[in-house]
C-alpha atoms as a PDB file:
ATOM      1  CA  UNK A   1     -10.037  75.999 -69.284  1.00  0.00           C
ATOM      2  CA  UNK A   2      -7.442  72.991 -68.329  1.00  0.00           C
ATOM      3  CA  UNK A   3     -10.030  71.645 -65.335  1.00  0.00           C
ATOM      4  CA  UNK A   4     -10.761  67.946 -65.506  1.00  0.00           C
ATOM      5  CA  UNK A   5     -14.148  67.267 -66.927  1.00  0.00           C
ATOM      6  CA  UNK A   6     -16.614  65.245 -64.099  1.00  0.00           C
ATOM      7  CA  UNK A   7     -18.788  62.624 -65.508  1.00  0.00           C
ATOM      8  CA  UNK A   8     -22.575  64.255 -65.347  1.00  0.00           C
ATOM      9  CA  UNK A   9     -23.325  65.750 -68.307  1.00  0.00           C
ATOM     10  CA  UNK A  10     -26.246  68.800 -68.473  1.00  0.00           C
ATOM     11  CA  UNK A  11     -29.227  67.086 -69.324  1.00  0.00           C
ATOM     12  CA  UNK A  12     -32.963  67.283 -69.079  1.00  0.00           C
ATOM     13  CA  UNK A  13     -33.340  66.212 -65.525  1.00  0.00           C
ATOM     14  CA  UNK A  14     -31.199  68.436 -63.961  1.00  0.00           C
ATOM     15  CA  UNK A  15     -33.162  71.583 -65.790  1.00  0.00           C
ATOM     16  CA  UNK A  16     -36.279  70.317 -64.253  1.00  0.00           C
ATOM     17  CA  UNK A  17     -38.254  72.369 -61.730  1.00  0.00           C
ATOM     18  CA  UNK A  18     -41.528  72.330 -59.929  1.00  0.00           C
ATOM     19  CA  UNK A  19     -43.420  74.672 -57.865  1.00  0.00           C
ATOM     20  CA  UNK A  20     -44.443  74.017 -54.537  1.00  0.00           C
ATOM     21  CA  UNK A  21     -46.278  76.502 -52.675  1.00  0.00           C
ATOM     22  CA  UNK A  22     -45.626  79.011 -55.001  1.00  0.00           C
ATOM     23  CA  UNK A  23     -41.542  78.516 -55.225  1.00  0.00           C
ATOM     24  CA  UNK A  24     -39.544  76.748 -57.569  1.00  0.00           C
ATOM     25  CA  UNK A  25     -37.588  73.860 -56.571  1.00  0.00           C
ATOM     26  CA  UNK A  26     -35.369  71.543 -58.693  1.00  0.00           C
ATOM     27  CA  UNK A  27     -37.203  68.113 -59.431  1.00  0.00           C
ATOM     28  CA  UNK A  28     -34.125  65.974 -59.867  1.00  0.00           C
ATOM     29  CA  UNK A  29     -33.217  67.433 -56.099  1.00  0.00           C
ATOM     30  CA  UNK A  30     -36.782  66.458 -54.301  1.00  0.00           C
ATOM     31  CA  UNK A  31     -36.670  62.968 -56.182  1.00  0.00           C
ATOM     32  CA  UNK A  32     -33.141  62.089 -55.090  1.00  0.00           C
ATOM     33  CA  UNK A  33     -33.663  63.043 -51.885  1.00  0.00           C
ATOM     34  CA  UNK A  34     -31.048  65.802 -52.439  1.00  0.00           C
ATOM     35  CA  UNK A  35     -31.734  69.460 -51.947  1.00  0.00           C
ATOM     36  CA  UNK A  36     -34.894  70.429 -50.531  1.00  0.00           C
ATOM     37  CA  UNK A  37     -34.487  74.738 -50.425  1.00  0.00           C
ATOM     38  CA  UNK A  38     -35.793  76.691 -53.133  1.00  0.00           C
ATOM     39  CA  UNK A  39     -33.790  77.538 -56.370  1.00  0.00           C
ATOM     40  CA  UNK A  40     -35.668  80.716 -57.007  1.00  0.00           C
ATOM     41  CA  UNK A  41     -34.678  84.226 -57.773  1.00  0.00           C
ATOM     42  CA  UNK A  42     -35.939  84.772 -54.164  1.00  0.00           C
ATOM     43  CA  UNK A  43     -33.258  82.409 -53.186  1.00  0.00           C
ATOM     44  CA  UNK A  44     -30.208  83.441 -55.220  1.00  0.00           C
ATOM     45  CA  UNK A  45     -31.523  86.878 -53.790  1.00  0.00           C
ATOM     46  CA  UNK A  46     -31.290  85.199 -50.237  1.00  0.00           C
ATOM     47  CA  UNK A  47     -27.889  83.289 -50.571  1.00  0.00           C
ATOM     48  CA  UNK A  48     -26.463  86.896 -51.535  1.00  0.00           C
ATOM     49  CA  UNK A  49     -27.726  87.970 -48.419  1.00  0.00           C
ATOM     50  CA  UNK A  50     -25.976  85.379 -46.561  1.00  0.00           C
ATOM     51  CA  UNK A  51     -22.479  86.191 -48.617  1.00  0.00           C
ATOM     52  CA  UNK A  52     -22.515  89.503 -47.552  1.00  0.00           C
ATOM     53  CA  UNK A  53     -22.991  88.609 -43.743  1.00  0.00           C
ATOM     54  CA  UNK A  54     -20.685  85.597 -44.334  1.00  0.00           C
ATOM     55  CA  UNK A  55     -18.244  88.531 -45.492  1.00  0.00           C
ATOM     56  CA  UNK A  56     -18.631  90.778 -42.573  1.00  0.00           C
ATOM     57  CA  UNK A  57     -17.844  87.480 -40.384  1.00  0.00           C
ATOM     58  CA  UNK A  58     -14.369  86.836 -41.999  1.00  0.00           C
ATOM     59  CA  UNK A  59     -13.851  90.552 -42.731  1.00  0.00           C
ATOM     60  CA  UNK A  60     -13.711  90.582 -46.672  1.00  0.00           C
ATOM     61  CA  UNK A  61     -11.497  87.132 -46.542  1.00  0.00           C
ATOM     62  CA  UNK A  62     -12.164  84.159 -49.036  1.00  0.00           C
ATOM     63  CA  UNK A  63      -9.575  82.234 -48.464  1.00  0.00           C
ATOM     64  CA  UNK A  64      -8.135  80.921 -44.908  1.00  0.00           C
ATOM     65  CA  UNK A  65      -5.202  79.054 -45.391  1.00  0.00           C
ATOM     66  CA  UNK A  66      -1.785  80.176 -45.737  1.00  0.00           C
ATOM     67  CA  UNK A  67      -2.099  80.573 -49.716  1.00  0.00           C
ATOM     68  CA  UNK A  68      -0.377  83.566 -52.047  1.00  0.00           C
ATOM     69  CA  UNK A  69      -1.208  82.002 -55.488  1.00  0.00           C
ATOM     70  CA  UNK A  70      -3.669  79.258 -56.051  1.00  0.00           C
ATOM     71  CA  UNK A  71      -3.988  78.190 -59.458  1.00  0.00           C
ATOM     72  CA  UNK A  72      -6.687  75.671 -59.845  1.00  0.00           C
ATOM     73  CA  UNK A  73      -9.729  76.292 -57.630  1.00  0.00           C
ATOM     74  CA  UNK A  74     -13.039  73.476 -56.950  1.00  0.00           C
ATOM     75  CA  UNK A  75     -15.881  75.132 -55.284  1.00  0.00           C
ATOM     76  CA  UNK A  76     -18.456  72.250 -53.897  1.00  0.00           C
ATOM     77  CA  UNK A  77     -22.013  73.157 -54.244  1.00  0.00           C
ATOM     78  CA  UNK A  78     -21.734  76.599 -55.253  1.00  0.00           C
ATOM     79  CA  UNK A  79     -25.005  77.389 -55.301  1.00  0.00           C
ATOM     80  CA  UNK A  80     -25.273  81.072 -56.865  1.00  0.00           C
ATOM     81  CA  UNK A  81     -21.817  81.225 -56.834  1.00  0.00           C
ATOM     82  CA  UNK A  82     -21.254  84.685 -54.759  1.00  0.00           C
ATOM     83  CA  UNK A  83     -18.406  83.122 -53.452  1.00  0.00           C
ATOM     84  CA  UNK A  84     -16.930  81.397 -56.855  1.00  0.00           C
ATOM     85  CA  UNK A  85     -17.447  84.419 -58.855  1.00  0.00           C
ATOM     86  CA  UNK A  86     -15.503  86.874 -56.115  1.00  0.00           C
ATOM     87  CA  UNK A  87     -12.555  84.864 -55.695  1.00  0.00           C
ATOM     88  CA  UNK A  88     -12.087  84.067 -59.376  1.00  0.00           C
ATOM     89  CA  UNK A  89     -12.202  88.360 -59.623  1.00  0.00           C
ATOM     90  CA  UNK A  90      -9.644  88.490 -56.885  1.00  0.00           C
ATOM     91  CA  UNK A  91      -7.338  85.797 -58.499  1.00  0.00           C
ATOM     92  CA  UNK A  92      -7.632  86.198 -62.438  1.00  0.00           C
ATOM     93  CA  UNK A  93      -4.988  84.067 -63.480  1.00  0.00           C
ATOM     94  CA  UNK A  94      -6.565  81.386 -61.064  1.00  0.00           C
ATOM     95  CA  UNK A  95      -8.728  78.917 -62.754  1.00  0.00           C
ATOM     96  CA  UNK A  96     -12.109  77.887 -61.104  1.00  0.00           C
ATOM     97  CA  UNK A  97     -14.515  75.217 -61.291  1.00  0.00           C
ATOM     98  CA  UNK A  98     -17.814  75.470 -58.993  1.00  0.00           C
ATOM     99  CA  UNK A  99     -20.085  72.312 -58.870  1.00  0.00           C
ATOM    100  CA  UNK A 100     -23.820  72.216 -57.855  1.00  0.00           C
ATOM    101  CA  UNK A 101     -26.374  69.757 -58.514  1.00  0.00           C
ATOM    102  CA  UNK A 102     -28.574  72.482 -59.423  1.00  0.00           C
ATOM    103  CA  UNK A 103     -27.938  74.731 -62.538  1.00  0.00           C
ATOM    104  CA  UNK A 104     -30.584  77.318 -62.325  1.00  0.00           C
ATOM    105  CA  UNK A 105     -29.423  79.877 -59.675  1.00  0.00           C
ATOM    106  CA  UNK A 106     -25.938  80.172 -61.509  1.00  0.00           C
ATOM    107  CA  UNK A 107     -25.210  83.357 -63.281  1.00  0.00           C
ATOM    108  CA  UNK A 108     -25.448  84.021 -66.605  1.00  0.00           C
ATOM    109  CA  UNK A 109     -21.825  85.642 -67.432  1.00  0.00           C
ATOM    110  CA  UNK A 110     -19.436  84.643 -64.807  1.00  0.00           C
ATOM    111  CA  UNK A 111     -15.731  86.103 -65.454  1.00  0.00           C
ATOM    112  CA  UNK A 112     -13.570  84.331 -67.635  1.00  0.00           C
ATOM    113  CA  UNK A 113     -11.073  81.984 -65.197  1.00  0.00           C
ATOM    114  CA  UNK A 114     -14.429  80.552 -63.711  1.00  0.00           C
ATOM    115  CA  UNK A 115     -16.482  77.488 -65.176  1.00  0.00           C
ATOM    116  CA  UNK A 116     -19.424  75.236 -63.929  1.00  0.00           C
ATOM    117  CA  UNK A 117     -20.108  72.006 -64.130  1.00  0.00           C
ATOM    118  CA  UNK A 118     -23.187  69.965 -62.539  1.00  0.00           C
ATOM    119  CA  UNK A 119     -22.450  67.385 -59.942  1.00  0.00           C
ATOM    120  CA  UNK A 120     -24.138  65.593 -57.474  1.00  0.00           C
ATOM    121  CA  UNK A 121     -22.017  65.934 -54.796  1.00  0.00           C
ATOM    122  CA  UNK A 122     -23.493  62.232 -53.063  1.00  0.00           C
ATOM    123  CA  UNK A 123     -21.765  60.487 -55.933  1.00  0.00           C
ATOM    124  CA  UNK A 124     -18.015  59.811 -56.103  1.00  0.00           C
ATOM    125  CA  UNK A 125     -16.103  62.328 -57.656  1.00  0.00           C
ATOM    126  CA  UNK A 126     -14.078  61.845 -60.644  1.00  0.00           C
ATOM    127  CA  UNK A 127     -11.999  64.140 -61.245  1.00  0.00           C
ATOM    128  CA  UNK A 128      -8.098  63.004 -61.470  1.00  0.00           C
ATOM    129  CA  UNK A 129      -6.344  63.084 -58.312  1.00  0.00           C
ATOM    130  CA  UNK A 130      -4.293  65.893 -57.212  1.00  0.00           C
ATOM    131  CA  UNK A 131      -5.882  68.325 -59.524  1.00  0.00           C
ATOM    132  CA  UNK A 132      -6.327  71.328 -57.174  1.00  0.00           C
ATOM    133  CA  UNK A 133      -4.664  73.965 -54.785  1.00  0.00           C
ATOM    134  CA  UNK A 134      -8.118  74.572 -52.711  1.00  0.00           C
ATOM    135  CA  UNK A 135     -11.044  72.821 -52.472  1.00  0.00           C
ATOM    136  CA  UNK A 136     -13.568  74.678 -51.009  1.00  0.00           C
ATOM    137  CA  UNK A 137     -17.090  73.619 -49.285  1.00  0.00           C
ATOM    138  CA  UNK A 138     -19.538  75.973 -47.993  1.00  0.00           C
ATOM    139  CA  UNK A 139     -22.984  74.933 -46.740  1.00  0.00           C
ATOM    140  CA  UNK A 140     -23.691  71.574 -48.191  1.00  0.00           C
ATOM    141  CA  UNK A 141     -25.142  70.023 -45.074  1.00  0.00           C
ATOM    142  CA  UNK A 142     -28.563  69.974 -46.174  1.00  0.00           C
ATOM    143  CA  UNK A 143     -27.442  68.360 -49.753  1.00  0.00           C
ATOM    144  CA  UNK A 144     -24.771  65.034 -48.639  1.00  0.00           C
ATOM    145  CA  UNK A 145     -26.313  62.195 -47.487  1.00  0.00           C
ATOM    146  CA  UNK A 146     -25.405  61.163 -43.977  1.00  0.00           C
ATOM    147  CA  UNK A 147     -23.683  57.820 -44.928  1.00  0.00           C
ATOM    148  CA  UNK A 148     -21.583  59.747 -47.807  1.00  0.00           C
ATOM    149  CA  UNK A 149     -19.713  62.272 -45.478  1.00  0.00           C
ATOM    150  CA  UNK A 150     -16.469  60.353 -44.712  1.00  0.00           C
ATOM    151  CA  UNK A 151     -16.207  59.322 -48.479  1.00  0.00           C
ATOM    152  CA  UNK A 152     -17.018  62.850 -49.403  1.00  0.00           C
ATOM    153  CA  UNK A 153     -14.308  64.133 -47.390  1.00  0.00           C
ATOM    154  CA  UNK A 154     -11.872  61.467 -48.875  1.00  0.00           C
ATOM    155  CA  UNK A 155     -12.642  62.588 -52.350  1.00  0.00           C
ATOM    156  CA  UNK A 156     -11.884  66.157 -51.239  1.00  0.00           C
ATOM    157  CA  UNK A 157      -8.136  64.606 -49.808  1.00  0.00           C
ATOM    158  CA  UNK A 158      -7.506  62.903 -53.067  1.00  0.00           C
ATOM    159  CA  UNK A 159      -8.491  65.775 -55.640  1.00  0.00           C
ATOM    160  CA  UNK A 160      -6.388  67.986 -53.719  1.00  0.00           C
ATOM    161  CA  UNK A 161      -2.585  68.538 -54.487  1.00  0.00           C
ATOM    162  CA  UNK A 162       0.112  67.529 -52.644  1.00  0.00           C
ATOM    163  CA  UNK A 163       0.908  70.652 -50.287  1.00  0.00           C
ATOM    164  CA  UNK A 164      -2.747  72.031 -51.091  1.00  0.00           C
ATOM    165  CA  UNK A 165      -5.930  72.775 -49.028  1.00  0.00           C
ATOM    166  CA  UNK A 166      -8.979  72.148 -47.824  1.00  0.00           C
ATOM    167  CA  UNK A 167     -11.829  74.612 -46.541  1.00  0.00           C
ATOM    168  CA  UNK A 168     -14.735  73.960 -45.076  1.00  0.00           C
ATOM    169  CA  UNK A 169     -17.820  75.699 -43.753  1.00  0.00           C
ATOM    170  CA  UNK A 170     -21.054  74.523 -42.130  1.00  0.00           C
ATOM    171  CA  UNK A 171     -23.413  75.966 -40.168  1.00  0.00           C
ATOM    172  CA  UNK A 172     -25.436  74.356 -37.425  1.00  0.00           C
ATOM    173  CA  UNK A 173     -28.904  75.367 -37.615  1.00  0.00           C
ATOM    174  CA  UNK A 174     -29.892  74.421 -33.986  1.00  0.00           C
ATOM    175  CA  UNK A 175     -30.541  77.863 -32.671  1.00  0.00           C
ATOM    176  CA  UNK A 176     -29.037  78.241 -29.374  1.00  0.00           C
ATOM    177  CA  UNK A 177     -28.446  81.394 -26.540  1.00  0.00           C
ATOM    178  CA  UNK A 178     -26.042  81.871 -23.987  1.00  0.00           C
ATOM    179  CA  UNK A 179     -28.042  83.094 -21.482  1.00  0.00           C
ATOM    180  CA  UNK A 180     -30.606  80.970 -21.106  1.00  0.00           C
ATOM    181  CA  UNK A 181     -33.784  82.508 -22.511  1.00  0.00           C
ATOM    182  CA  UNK A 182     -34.280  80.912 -25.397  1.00  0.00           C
ATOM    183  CA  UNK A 183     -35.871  77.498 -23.960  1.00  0.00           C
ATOM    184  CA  UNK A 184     -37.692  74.401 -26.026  1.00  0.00           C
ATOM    185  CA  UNK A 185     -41.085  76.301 -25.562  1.00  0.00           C
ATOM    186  CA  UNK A 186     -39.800  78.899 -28.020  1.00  0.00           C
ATOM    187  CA  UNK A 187     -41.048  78.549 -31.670  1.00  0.00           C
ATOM    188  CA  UNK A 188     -37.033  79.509 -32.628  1.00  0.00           C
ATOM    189  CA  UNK A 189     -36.404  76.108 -30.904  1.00  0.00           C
ATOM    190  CA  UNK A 190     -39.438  74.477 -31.830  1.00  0.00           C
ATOM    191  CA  UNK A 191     -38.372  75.250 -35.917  1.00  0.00           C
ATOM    192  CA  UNK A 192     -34.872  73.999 -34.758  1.00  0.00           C
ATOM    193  CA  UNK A 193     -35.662  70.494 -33.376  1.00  0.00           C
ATOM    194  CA  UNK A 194     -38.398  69.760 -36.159  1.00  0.00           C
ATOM    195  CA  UNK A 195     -36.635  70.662 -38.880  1.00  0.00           C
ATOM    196  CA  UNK A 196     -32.811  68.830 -37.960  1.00  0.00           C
ATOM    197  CA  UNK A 197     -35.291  65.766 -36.616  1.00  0.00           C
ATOM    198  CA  UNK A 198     -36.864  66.075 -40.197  1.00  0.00           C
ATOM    199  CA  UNK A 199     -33.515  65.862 -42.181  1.00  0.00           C
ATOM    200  CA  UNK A 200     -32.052  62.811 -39.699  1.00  0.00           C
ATOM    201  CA  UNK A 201     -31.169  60.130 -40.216  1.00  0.00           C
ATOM    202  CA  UNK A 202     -30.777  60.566 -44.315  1.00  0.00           C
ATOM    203  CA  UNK A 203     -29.164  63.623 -43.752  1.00  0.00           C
ATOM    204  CA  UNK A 204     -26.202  64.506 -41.135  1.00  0.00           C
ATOM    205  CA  UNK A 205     -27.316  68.052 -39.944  1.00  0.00           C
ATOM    206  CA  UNK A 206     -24.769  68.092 -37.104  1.00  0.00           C
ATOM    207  CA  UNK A 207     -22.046  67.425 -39.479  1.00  0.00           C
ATOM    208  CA  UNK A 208     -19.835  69.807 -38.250  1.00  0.00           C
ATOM    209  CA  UNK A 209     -19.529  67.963 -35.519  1.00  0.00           C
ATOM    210  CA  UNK A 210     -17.341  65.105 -36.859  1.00  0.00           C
ATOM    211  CA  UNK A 211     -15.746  67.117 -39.406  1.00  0.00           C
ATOM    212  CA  UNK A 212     -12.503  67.310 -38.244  1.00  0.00           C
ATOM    213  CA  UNK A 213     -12.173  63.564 -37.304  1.00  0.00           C
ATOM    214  CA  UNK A 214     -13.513  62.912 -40.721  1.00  0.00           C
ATOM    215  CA  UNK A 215     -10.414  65.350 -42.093  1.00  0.00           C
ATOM    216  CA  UNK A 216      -8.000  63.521 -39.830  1.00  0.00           C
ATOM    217  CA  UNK A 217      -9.160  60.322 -40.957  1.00  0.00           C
ATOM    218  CA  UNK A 218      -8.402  61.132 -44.780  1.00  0.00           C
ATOM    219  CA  UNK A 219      -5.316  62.107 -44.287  1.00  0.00           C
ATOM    220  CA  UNK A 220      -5.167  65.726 -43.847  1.00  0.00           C
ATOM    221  CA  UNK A 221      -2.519  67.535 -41.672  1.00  0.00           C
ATOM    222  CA  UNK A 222      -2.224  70.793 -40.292  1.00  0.00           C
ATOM    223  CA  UNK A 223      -6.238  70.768 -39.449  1.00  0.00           C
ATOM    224  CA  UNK A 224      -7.395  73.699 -37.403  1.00  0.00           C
ATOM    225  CA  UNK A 225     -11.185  74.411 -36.466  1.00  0.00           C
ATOM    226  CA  UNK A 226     -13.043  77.252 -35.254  1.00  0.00           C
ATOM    227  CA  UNK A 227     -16.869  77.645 -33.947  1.00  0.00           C
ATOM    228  CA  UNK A 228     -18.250  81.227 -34.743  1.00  0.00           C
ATOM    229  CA  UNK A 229     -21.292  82.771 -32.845  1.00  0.00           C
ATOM    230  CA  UNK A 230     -23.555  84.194 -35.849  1.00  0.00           C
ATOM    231  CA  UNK A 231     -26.094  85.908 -34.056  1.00  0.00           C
ATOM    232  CA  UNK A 232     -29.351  86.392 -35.794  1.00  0.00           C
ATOM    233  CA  UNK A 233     -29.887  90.298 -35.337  1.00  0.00           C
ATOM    234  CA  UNK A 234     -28.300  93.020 -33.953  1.00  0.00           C
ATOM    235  CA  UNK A 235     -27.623  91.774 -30.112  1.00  0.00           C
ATOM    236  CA  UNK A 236     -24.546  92.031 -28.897  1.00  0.00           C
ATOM    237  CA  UNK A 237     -22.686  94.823 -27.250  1.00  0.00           C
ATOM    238  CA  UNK A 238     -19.602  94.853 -29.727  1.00  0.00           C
ATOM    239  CA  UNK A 239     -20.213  97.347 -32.913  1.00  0.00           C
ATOM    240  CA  UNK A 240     -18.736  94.344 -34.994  1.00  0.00           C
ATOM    241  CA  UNK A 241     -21.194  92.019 -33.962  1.00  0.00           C
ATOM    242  CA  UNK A 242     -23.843  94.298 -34.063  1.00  0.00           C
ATOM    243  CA  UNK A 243     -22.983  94.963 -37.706  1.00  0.00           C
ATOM    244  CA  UNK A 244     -23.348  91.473 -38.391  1.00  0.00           C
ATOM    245  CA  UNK A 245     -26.060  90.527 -36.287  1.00  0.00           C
ATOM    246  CA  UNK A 246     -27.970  93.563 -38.299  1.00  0.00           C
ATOM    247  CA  UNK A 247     -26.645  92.394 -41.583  1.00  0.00           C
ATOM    248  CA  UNK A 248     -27.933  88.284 -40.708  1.00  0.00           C
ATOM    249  CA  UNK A 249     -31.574  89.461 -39.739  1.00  0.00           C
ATOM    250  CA  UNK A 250     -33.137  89.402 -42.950  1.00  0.00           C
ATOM    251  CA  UNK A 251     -30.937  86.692 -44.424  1.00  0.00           C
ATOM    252  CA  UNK A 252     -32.340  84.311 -40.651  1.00  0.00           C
ATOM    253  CA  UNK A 253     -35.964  85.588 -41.862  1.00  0.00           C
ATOM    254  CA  UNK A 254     -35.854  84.490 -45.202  1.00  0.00           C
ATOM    255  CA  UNK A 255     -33.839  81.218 -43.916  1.00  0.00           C
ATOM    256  CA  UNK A 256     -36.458  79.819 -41.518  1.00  0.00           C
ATOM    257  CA  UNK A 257     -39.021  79.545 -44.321  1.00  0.00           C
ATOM    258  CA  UNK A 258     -36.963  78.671 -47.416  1.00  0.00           C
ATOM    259  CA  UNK A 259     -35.302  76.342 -45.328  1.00  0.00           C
ATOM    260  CA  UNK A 260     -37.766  74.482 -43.808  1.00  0.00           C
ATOM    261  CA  UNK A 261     -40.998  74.919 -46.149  1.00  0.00           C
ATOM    262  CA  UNK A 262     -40.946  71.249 -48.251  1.00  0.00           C
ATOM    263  CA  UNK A 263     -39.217  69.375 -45.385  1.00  0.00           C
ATOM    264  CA  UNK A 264     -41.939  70.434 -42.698  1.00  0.00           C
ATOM    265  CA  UNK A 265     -45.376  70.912 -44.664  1.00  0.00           C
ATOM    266  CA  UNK A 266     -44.562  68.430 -47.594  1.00  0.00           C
ATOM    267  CA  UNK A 267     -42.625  65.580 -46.000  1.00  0.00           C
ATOM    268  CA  UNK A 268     -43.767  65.965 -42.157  1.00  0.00           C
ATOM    269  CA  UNK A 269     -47.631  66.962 -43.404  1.00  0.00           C
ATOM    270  CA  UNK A 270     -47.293  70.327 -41.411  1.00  0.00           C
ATOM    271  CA  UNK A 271     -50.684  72.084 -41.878  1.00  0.00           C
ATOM    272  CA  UNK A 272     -49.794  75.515 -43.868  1.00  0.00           C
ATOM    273  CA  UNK A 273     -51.723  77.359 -41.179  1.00  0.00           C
ATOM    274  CA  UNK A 274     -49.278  76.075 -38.581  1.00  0.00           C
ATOM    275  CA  UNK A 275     -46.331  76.482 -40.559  1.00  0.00           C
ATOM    276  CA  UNK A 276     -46.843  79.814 -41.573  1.00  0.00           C
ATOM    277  CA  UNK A 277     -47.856  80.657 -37.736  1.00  0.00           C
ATOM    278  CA  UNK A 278     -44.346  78.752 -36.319  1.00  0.00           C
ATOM    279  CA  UNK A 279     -42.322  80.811 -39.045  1.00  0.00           C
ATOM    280  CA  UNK A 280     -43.856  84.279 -37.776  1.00  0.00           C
ATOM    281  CA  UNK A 281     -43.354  83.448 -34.174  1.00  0.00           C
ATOM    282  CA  UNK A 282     -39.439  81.905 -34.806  1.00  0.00           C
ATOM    283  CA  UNK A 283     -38.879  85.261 -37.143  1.00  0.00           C
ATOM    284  CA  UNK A 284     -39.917  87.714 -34.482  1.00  0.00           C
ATOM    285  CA  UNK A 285     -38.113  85.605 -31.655  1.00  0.00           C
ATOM    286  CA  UNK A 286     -34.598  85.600 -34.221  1.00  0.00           C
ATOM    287  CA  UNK A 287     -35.135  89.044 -33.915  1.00  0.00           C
ATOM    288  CA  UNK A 288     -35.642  89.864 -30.342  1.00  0.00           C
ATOM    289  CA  UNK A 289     -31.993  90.812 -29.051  1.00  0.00           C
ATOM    290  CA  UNK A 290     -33.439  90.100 -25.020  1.00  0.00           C
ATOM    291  CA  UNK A 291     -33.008  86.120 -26.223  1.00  0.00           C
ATOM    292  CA  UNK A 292     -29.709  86.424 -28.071  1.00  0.00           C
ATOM    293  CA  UNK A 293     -30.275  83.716 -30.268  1.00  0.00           C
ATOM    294  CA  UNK A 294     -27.564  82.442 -32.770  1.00  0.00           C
ATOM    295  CA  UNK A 295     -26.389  79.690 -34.923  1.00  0.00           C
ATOM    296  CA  UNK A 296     -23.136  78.061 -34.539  1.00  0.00           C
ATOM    297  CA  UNK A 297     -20.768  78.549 -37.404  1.00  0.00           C
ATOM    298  CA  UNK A 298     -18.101  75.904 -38.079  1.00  0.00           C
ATOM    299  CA  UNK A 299     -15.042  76.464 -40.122  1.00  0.00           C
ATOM    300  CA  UNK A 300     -12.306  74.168 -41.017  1.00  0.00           C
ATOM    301  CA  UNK A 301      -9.037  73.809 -42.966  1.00  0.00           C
ATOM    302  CA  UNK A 302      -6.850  71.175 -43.435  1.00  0.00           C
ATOM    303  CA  UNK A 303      -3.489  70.626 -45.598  1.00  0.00           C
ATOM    304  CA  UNK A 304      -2.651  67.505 -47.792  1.00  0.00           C
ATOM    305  CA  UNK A 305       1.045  66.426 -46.978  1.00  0.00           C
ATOM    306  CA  UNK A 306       3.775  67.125 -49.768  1.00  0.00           C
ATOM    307  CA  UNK A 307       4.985  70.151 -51.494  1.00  0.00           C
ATOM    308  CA  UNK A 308       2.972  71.901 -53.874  1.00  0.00           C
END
């Protein structure tokens, strides 16, 4: 493939795992202060889980902006790669690149037109500028440093071509309700506040919240935003949502413990006992469609100025 080479080559201490509580979790990650979820098969299982809601939510669509024919694709922590591997299916004579700082929930034979490399995404890219059509971001809240989100975002404007795009995901895990039953004496809430409160200030969980200032600010044009309701089961009145809701249920189950396991019991000295009991009672309250609880999905895209 033509893609620019980055500058981190494969080596020993990105291969590295070790097992906490039973899961596997890269050790390059936990030292950094990078990545603190799982890399498991139990967690490529999950993140497949959350591509197929993800799909229902933007019915079957991988790509937001206007776009026929993209020919050079960068996919920033790709994680398993559900979403690198489909679009490089649905465009074959597109070439993609998908970065992660972890190697070991990638798949084994991806199709042709897609490569990996390993990144971590806190350092500055170096790629050449203006090297591709899309540059896509999905779910990387939990991995950027707070401090590195406006440069991160510049890197994104200057790797992508003249006339290209940008799109960008996040999702807020602060679980909220409309109609007012899901208070702070909840153990959904209770997992919320500990867990963002555990991540701050080295992390920027609420993220989503500057993004498009931090797009503007870089230079991007064209910059439209939208905030999704996911709901967490099968709640609402509308068949769609209900679909979704019913398809995000096990995916929020899996997500409040994978999620949360190292930052609460290993770097907040959470008993197990009362971890385990919080993650029962926030599991059974995701699922209890008289609260209505959800997670606020961000998405953004923004256009570099020129022609492509």
């Amino acid at each position: 493939m033509s893609i620019p080479e980055s500058t981190e080559p494969l080596d020993d201490e990105y291969r590295d795992t070790v097992e906490y509580c039973g899961r596997a979790f890269s050790k390059y990650s936990l030292e950094a202060g990078t990545y603190f979820a799982p890399v498991d098969e139990e967690e490529i299982e999950r993140l497949e889980l959350m591509h197929n809601v993800l799909s229902k939510v933007f019915d079957n669509r991988l790509i937001f902006p206007p776009m026929a024919t993209p020919r050079s694709i960068l996919d920033c922590g790709c994680g398993a790669a559900n979403w690198a591997v489909e679009v490089a299916e649905q465009h074959p004579d597109c070439e993609v690149l998908g970065i992660d700082v972890s190697p070991h929930m990638l798949p084994d034979h991806p199709p042709r037109n897609l490569d990996f490399q390993i990144d971590d995404l806190n350092s500055r890219f170096t790629f050449p500028g203006n090297s591709f059509d899309l540059v896509h971001s999905q779910m990387v809240a939990g991995g950027i440093h707070a401090s590195r989100w406006p440069s991160y975002v510049r890197d994104i404007y200057r790797v992508t071509k003249p006339g290209g795009w940008c799109q960008i995901v996040e999702m807020y895990l602060n679980a909220q309700s409309d109609n007012g039953r899901l208070t702070y004496d909840h153990a959904l809430s209770k997992w919320s506040s500990r867990y963002l409160n555990t991540l701050s200030p080295r992390k920027n969980p609420r993220a989503a919240l500057s993004m498009a200032g931090w797009m503007e600010n870089a230079g991007f044009v064209d910059i439209e935003s939208k905030l999704i309701t996911l709901p967490m089961s099968a709640w609402s009145t509308e068949s769609r949502d209900q679909r979704i809701g019913r398809a995000n249920r096990e995916n929020i189950k899996e997500l409040l413990a994978t999620a949360a396991l190292y930052p609460l019991t290993e770097q907040t000295k959470m008993p197990m006992e009362e971890f385990e009991q919080l993650i029962s009672r926030a599991r059974d309250e995701a699922g209890d469609p008289s609260l209505k609880a959800y997670f606020p999905l961000y998405v953004f895209i923004g256009r570099k100025p020129g022609r492509r």
